[in-house]
PDB file of N, CA and C in Angstrom:
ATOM      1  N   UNK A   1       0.812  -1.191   0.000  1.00  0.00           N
ATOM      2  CA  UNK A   1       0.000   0.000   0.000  1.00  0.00           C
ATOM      3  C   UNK A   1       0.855   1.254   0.000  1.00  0.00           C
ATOM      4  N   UNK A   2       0.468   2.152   0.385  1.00  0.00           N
ATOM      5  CA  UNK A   2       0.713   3.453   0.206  1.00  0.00           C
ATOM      6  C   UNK A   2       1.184   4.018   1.436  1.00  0.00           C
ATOM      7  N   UNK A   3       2.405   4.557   1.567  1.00  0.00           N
ATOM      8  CA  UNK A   3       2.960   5.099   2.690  1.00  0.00           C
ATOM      9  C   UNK A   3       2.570   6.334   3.454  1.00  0.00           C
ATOM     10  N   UNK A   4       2.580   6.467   4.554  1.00  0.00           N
ATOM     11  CA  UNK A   4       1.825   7.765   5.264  1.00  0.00           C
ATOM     12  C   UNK A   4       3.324   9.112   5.467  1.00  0.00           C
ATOM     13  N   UNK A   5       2.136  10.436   5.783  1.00  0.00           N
ATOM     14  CA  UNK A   5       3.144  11.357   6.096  1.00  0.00           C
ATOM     15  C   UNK A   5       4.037  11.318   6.641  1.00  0.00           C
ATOM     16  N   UNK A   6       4.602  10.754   7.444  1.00  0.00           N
ATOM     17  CA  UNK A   6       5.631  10.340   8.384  1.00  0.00           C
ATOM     18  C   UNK A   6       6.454  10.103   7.166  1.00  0.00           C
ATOM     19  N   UNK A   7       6.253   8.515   6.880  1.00  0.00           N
ATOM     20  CA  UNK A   7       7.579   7.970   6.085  1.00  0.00           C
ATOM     21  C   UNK A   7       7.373   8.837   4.468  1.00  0.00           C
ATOM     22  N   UNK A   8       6.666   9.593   4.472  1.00  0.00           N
ATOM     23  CA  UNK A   8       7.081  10.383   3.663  1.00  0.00           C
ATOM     24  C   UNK A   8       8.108  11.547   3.476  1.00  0.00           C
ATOM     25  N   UNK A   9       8.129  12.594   4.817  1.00  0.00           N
ATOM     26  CA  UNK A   9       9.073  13.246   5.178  1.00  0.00           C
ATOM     27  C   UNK A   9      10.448  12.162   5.123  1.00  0.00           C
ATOM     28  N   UNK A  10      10.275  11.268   5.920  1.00  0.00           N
ATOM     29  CA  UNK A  10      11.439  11.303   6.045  1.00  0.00           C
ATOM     30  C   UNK A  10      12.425  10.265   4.826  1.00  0.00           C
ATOM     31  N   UNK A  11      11.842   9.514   3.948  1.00  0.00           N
ATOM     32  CA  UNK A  11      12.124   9.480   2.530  1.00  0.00           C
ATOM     33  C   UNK A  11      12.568  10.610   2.050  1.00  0.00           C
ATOM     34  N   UNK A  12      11.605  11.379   2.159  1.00  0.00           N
ATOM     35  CA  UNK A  12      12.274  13.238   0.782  1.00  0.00           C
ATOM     36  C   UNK A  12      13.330  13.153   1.953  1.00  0.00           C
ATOM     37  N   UNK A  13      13.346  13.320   2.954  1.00  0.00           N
ATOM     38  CA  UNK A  13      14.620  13.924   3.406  1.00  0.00           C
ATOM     39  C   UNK A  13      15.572  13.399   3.103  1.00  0.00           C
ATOM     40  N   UNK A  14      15.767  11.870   2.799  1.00  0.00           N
ATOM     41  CA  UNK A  14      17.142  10.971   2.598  1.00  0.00           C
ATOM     42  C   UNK A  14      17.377  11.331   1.395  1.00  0.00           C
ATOM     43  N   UNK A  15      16.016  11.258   0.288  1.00  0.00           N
ATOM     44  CA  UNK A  15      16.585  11.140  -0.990  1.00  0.00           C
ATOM     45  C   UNK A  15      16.677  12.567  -1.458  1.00  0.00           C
ATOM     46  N   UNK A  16      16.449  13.756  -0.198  1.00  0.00           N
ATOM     47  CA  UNK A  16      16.826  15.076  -0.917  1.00  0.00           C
ATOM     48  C   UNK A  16      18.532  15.190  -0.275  1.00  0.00           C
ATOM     49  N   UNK A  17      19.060  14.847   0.984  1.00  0.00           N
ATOM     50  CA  UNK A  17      20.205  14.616   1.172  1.00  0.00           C
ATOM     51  C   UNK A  17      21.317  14.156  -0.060  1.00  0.00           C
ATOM     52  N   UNK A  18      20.387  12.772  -0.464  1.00  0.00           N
ATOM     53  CA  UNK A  18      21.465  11.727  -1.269  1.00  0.00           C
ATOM     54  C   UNK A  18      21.568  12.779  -2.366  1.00  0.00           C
ATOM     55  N   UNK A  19      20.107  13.515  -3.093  1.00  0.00           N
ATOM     56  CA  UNK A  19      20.446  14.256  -4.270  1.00  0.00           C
ATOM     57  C   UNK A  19      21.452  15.291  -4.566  1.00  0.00           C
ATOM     58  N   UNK A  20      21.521  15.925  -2.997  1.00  0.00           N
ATOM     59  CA  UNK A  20      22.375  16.852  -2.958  1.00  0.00           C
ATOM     60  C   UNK A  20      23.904  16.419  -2.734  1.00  0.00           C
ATOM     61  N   UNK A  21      24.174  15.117  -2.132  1.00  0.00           N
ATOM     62  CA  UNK A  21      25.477  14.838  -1.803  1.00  0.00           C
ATOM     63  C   UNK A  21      25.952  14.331  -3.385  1.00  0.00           C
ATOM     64  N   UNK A  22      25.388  13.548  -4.097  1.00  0.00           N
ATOM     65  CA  UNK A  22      25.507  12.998  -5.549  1.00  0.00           C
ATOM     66  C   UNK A  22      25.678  14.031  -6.807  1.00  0.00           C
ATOM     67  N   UNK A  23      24.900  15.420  -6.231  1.00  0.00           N
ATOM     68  CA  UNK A  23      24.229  16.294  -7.466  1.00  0.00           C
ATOM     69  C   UNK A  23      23.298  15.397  -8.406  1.00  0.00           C
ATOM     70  N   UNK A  24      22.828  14.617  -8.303  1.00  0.00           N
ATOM     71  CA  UNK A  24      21.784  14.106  -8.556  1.00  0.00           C
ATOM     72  C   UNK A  24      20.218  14.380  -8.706  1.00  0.00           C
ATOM     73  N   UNK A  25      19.446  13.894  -9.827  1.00  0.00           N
ATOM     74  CA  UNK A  25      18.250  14.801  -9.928  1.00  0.00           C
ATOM     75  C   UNK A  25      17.451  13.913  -8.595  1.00  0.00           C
ATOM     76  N   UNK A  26      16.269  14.981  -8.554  1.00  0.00           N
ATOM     77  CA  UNK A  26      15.018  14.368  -7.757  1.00  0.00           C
ATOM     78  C   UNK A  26      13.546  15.036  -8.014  1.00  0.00           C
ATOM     79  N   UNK A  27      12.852  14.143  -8.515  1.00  0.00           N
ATOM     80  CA  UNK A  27      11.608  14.887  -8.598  1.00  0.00           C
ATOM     81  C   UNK A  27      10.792  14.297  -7.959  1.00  0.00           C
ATOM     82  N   UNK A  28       9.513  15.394  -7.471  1.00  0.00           N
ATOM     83  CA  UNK A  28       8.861  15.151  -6.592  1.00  0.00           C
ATOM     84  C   UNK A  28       7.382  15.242  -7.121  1.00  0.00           C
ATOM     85  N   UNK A  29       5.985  14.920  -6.960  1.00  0.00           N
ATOM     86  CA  UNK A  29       4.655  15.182  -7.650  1.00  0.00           C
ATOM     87  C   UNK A  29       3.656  15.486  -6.284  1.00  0.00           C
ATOM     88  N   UNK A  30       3.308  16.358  -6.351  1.00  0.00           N
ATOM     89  CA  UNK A  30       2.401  16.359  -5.461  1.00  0.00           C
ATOM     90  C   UNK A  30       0.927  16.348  -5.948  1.00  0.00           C
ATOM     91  N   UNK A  31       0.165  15.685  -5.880  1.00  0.00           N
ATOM     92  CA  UNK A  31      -1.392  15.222  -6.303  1.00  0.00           C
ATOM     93  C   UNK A  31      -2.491  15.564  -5.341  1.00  0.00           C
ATOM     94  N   UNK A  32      -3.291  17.059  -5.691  1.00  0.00           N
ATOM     95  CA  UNK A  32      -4.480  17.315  -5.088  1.00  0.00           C
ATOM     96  C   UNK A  32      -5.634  17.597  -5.324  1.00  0.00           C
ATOM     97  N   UNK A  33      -6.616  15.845  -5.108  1.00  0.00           N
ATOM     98  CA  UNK A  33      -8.106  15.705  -5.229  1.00  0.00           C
ATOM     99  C   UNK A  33      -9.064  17.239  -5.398  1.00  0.00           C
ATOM    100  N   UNK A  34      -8.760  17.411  -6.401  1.00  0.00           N
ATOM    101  CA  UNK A  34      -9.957  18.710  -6.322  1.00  0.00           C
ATOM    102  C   UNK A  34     -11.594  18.521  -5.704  1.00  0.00           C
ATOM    103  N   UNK A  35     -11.815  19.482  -5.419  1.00  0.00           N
ATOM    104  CA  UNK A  35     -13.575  19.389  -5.020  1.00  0.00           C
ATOM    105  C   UNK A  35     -13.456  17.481  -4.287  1.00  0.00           C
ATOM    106  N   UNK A  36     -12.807  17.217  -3.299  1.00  0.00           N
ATOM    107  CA  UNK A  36     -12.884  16.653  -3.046  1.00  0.00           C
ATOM    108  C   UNK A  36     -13.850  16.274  -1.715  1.00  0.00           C
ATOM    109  N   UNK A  37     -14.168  17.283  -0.931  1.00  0.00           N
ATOM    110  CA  UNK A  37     -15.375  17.490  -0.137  1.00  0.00           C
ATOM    111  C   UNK A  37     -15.994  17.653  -0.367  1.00  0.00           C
ATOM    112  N   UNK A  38     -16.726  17.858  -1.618  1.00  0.00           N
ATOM    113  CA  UNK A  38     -18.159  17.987  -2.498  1.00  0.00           C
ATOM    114  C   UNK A  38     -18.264  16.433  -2.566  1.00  0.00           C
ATOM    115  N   UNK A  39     -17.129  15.725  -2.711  1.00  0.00           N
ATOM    116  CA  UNK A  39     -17.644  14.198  -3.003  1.00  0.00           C
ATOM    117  C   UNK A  39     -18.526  13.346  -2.030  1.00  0.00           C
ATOM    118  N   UNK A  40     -17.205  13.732  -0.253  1.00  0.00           N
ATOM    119  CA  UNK A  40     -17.893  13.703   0.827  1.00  0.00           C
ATOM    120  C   UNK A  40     -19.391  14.230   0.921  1.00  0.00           C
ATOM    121  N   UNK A  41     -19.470  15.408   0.665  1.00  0.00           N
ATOM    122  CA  UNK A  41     -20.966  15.798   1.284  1.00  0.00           C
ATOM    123  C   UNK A  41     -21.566  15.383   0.658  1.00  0.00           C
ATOM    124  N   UNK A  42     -22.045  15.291  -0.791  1.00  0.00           N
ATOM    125  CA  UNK A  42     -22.966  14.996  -1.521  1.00  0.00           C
ATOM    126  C   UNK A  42     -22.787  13.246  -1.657  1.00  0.00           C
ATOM    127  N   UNK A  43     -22.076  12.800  -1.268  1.00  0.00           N
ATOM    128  CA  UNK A  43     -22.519  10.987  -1.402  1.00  0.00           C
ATOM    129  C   UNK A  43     -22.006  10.234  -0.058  1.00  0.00           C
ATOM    130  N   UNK A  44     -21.356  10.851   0.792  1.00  0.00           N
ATOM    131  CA  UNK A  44     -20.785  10.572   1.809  1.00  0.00           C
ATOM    132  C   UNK A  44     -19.368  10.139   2.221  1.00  0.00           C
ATOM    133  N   UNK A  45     -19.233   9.924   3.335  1.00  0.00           N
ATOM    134  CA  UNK A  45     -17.702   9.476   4.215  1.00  0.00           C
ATOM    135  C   UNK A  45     -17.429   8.131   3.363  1.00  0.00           C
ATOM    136  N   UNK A  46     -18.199   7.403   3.360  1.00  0.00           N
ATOM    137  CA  UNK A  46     -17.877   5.568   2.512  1.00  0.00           C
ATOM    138  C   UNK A  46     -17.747   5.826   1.139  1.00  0.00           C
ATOM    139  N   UNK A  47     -18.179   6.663   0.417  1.00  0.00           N
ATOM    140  CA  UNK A  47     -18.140   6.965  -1.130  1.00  0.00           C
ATOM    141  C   UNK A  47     -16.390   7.824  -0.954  1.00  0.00           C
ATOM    142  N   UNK A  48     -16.763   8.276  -0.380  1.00  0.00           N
ATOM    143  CA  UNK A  48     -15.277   9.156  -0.732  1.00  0.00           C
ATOM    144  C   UNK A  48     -13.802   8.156  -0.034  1.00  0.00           C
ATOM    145  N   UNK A  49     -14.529   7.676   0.817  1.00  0.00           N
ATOM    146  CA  UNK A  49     -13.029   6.584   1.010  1.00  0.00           C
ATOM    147  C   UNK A  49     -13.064   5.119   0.168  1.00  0.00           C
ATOM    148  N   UNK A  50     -14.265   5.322  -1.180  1.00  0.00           N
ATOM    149  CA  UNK A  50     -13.506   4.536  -2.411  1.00  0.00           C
ATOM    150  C   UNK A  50     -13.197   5.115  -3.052  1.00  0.00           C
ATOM    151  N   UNK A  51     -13.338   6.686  -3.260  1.00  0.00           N
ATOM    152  CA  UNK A  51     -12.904   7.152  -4.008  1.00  0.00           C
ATOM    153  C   UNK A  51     -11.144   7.124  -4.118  1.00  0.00           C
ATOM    154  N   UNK A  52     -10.904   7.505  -2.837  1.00  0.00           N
ATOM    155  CA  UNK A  52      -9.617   7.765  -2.150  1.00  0.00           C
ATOM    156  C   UNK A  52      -8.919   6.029  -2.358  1.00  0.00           C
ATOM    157  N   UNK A  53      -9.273   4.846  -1.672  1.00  0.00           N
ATOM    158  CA  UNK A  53      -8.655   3.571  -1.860  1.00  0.00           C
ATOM    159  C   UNK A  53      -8.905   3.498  -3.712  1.00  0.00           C
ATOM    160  N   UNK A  54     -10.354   3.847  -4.550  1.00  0.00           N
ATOM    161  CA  UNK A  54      -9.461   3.670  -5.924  1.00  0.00           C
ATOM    162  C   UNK A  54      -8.620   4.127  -6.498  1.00  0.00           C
ATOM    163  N   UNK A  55      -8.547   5.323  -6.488  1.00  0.00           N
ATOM    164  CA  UNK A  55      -7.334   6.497  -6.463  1.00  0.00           C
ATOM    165  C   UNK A  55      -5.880   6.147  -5.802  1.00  0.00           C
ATOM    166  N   UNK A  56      -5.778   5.074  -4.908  1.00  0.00           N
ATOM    167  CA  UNK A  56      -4.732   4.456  -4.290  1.00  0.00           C
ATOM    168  C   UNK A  56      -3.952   3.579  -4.970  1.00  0.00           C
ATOM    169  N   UNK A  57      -5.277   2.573  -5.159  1.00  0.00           N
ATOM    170  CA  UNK A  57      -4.654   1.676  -6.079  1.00  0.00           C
ATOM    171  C   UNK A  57      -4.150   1.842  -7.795  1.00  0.00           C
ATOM    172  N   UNK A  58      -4.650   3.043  -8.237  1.00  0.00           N
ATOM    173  CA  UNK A  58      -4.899   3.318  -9.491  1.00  0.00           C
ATOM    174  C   UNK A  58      -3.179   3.867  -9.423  1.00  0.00           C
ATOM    175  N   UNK A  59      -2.571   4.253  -8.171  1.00  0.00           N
ATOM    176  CA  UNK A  59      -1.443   4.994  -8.546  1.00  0.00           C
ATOM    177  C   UNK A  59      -0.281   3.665  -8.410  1.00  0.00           C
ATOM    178  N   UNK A  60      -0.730   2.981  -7.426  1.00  0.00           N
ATOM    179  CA  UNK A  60       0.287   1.649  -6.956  1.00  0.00           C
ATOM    180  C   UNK A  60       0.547   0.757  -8.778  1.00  0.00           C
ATOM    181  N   UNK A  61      -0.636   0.841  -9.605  1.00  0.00           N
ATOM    182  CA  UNK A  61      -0.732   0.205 -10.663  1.00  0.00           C
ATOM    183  C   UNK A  61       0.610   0.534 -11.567  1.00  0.00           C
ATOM    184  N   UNK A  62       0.655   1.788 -11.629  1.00  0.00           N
ATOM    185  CA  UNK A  62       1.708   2.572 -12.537  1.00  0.00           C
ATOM    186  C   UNK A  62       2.975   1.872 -12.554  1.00  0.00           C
ATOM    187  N   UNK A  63       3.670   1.879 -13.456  1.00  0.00           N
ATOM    188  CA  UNK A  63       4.951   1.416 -13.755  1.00  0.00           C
ATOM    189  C   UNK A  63       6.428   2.546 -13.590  1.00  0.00           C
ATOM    190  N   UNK A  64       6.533   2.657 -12.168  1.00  0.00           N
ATOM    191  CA  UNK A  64       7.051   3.789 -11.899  1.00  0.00           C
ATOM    192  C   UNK A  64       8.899   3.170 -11.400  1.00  0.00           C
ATOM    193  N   UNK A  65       9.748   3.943 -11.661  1.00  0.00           N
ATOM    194  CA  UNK A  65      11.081   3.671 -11.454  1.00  0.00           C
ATOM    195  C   UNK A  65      11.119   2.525  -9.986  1.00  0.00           C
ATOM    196  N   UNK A  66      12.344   2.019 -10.048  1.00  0.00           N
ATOM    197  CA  UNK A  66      12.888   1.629  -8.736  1.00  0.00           C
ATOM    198  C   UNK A  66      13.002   2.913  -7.700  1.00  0.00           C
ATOM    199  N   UNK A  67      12.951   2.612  -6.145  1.00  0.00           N
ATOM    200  CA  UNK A  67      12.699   3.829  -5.443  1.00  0.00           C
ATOM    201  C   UNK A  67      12.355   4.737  -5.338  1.00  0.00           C
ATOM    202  N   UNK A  68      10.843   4.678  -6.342  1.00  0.00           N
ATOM    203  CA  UNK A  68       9.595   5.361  -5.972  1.00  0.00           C
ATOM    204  C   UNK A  68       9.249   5.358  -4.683  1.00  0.00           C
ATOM    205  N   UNK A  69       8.957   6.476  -4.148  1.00  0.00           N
ATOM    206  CA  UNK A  69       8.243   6.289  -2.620  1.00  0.00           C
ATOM    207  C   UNK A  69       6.621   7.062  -3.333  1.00  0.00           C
ATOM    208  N   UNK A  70       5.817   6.517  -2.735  1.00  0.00           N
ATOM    209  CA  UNK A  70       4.355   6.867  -3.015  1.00  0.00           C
ATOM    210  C   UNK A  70       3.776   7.133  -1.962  1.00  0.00           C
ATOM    211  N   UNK A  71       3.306   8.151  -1.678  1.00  0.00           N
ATOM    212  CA  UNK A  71       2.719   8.269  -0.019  1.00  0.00           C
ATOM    213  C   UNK A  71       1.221   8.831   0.010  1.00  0.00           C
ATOM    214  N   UNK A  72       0.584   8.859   0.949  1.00  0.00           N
ATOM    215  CA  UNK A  72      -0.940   9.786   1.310  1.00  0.00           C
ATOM    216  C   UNK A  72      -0.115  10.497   2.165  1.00  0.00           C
ATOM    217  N   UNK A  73      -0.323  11.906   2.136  1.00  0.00           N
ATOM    218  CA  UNK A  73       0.215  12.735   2.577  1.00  0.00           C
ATOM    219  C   UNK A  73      -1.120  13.882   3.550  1.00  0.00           C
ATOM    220  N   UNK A  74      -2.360  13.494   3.330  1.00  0.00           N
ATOM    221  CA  UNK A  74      -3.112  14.297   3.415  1.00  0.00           C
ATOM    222  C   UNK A  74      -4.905  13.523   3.576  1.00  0.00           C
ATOM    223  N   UNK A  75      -5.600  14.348   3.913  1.00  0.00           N
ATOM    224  CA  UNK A  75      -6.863  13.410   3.070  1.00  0.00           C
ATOM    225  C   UNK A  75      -7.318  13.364   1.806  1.00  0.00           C
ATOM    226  N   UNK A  76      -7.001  14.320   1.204  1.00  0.00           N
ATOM    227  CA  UNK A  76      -6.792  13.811  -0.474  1.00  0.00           C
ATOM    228  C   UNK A  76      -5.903  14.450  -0.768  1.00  0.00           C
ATOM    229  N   UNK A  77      -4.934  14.102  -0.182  1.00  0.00           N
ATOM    230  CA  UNK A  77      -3.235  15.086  -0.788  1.00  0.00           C
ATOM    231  C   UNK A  77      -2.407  13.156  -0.770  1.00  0.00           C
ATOM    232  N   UNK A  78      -1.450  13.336  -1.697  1.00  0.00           N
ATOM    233  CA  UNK A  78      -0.491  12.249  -2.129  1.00  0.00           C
ATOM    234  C   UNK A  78       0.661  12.766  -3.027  1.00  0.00           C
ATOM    235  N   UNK A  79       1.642  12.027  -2.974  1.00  0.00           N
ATOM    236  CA  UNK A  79       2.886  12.458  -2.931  1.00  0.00           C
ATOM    237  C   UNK A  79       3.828  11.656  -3.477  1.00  0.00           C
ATOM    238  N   UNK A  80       4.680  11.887  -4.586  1.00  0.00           N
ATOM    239  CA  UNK A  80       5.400  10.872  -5.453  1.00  0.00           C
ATOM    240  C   UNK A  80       6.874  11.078  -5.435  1.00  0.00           C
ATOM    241  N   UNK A  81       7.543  10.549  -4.842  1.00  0.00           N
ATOM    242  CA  UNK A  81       9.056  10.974  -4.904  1.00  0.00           C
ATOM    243  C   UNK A  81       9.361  10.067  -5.934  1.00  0.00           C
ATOM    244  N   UNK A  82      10.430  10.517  -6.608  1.00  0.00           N
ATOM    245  CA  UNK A  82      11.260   9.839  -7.930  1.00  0.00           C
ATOM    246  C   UNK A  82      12.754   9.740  -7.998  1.00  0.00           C
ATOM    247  N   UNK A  83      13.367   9.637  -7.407  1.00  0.00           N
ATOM    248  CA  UNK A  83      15.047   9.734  -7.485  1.00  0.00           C
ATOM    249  C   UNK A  83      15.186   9.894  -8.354  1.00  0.00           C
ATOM    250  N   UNK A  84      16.203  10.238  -9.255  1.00  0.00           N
ATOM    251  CA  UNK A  84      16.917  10.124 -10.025  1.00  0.00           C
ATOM    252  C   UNK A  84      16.112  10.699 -11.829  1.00  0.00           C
ATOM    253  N   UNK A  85      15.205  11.194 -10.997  1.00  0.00           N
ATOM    254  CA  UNK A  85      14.371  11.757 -12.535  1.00  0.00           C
ATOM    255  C   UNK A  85      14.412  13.256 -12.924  1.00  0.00           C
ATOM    256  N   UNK A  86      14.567  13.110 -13.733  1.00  0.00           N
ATOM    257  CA  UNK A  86      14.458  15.090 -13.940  1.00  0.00           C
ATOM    258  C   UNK A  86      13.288  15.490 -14.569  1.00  0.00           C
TER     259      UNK A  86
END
């Protein structure tokens, strides 16, 4: 699954360290659910946490580098670190 804020900080922090000790690229994505409390109110708390677990899995699917970190960072905030990508 998908890693929480915690091990998210502290991932960017290693792999913004390593980028800087290497000069090495790092890119980062930050992903935010628009009108995402309209989803909540108008269909509810259980609709919006499939929205959120399909949206989870839909990102785990991707074919993304070695040492991707993928995190939930938020209640509909998520977060893509990439080493080595520009």
């Amino acid at each position: 699954g998908l890693t929480n804020f915690r091990h998210f900080e502290n991932a960017f922090d290693a792999a913004f360290n390593h980028a800087t000790l290497k000069k090495s690229n790092l890119s980062v994505i930050i992903i935010d659910i628009d009108y995402f409390k309209r989803v909540n109110d108008t269909y509810g708390h259980l609709v919006g946490n499939g929205v959120l677990s399909t949206f989870s899995q839909m990102l785990l699917k991707i074919s993304f580098p070695p040492n991707t970190v993928i995190s939930r960072i938020g209640g509909e905030e998520f977060a893509i670190i990439l080493p080595n990508i520009n």
